[in-house]
C-alpha atoms as a PDB file:
ATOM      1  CA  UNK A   1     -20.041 -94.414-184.389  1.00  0.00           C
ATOM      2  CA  UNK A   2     -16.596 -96.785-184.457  1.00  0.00           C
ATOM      3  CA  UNK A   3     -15.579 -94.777-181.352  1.00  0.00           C
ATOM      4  CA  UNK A   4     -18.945 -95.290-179.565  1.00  0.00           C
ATOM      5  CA  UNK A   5     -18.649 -99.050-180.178  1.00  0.00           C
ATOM      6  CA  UNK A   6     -15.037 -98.967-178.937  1.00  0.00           C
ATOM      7  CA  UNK A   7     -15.474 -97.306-175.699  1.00  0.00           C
ATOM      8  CA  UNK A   8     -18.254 -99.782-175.113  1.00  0.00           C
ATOM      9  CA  UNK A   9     -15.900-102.494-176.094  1.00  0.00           C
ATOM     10  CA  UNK A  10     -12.806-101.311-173.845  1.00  0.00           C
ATOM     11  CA  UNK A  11     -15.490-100.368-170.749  1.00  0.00           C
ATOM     12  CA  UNK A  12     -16.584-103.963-170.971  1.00  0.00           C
ATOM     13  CA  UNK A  13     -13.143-105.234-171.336  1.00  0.00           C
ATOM     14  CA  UNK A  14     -12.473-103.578-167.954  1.00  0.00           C
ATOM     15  CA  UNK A  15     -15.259-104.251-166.189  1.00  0.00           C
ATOM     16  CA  UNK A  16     -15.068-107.762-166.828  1.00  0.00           C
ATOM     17  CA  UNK A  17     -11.760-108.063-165.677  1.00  0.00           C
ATOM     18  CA  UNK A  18     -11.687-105.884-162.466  1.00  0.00           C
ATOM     19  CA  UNK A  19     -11.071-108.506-159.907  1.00  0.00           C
ATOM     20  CA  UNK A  20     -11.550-107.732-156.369  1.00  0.00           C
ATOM     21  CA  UNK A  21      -9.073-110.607-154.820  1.00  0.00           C
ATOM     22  CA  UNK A  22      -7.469-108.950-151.220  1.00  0.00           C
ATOM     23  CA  UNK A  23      -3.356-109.412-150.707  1.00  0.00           C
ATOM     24  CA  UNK A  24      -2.187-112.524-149.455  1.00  0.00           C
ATOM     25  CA  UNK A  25      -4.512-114.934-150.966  1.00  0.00           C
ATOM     26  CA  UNK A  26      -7.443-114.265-148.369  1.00  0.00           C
ATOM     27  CA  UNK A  27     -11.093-113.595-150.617  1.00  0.00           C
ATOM     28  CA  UNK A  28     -14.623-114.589-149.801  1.00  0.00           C
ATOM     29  CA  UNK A  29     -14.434-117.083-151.857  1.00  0.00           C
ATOM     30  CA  UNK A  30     -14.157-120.210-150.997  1.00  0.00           C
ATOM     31  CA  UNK A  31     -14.905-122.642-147.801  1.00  0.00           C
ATOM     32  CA  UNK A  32     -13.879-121.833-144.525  1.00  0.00           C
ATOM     33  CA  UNK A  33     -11.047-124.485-142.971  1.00  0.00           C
ATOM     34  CA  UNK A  34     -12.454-126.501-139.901  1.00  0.00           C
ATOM     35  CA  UNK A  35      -8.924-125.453-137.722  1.00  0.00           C
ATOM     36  CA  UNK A  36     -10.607-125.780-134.527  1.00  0.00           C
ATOM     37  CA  UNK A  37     -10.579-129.509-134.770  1.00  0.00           C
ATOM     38  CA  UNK A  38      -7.298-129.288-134.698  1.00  0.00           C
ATOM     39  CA  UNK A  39      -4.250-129.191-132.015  1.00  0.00           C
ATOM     40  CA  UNK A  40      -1.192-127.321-133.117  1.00  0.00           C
ATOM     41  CA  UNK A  41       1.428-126.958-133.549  1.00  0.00           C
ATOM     42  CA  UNK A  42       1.836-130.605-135.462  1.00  0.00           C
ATOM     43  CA  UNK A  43      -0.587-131.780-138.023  1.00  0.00           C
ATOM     44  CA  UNK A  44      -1.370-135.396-139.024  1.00  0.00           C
ATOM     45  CA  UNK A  45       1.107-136.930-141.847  1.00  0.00           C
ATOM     46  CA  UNK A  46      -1.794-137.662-143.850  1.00  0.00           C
ATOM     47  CA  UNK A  47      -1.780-136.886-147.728  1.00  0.00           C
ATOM     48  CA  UNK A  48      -5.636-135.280-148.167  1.00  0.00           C
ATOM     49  CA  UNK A  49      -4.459-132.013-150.894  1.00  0.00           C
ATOM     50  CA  UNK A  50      -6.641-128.713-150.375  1.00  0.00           C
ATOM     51  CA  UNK A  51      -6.034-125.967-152.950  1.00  0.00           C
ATOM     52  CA  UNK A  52      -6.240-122.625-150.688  1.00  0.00           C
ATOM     53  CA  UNK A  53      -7.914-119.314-152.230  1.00  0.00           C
ATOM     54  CA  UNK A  54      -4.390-118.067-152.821  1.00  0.00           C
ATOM     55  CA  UNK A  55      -3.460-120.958-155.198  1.00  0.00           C
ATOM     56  CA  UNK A  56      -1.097-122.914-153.072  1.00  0.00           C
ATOM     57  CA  UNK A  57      -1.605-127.007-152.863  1.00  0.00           C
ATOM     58  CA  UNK A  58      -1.314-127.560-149.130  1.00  0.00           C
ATOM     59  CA  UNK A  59      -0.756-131.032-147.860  1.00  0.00           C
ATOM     60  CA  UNK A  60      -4.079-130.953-145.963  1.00  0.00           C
ATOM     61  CA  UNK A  61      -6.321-129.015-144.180  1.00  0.00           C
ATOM     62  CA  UNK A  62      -4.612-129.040-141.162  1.00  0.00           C
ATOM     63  CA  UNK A  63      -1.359-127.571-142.827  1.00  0.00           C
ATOM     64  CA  UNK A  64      -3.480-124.708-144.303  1.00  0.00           C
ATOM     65  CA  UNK A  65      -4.620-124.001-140.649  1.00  0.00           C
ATOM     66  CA  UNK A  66      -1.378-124.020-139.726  1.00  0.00           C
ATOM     67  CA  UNK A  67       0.152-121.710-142.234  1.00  0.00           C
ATOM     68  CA  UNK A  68      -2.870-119.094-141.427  1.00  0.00           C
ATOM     69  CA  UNK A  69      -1.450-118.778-138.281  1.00  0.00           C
ATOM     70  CA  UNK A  70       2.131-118.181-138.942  1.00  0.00           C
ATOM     71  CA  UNK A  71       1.333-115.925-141.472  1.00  0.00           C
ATOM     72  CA  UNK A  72      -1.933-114.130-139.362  1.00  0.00           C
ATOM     73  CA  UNK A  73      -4.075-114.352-142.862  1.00  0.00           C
ATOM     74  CA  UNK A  74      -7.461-115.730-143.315  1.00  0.00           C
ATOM     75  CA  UNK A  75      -6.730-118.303-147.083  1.00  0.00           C
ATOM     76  CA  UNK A  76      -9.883-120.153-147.320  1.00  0.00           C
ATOM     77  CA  UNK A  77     -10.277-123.924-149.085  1.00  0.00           C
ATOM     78  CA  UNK A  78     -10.743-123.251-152.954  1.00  0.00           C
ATOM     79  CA  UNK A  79     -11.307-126.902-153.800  1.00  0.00           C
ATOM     80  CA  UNK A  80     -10.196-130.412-152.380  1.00  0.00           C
ATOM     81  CA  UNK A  81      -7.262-131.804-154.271  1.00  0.00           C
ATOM     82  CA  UNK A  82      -4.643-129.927-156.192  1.00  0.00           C
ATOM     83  CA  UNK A  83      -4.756-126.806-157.387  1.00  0.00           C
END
């Protein structure tokens, strides 16, 4: 019976923390980055923080454009602000 209750223990264990994030940062989670508004290469000097999906603070959302596409990935906006 204690190794039933352990098995079910351990299987839940795993279960609960199988992730299913994807290499570089890019997940489903998350809001998609207006970049189409706008014109690179240069963004605005403007201090408005965005925490991407792959835990990086970027200066704003224009720099998280920007760094999707030097680095061809797809990081999404986690939250406003820092991470």
């Amino acid at each position: 019976m204690k190794a039933a209750g352990l098995f079910l223990l351990l299987g839940l264990g795993l279960y609960c923390c199988s992730g299913n994030a994807e290499p570089g940062g890019a997940s489903d989670e998350g809001k998609e980055p207006d970049c189409g508004s706008y014109i690179h290469p240069g963004c605005p000097k403007i201090f408005d923080p965005v925490c991407g999906t792959d835990n990086v603070a970027y200066p704003n959302e224009c720099e998280l454009c920007a760094e999707n596409l030097k680095r061809q990935t797809n990081i999404r906006i986690k939250k406003r602000g820092m991470c």
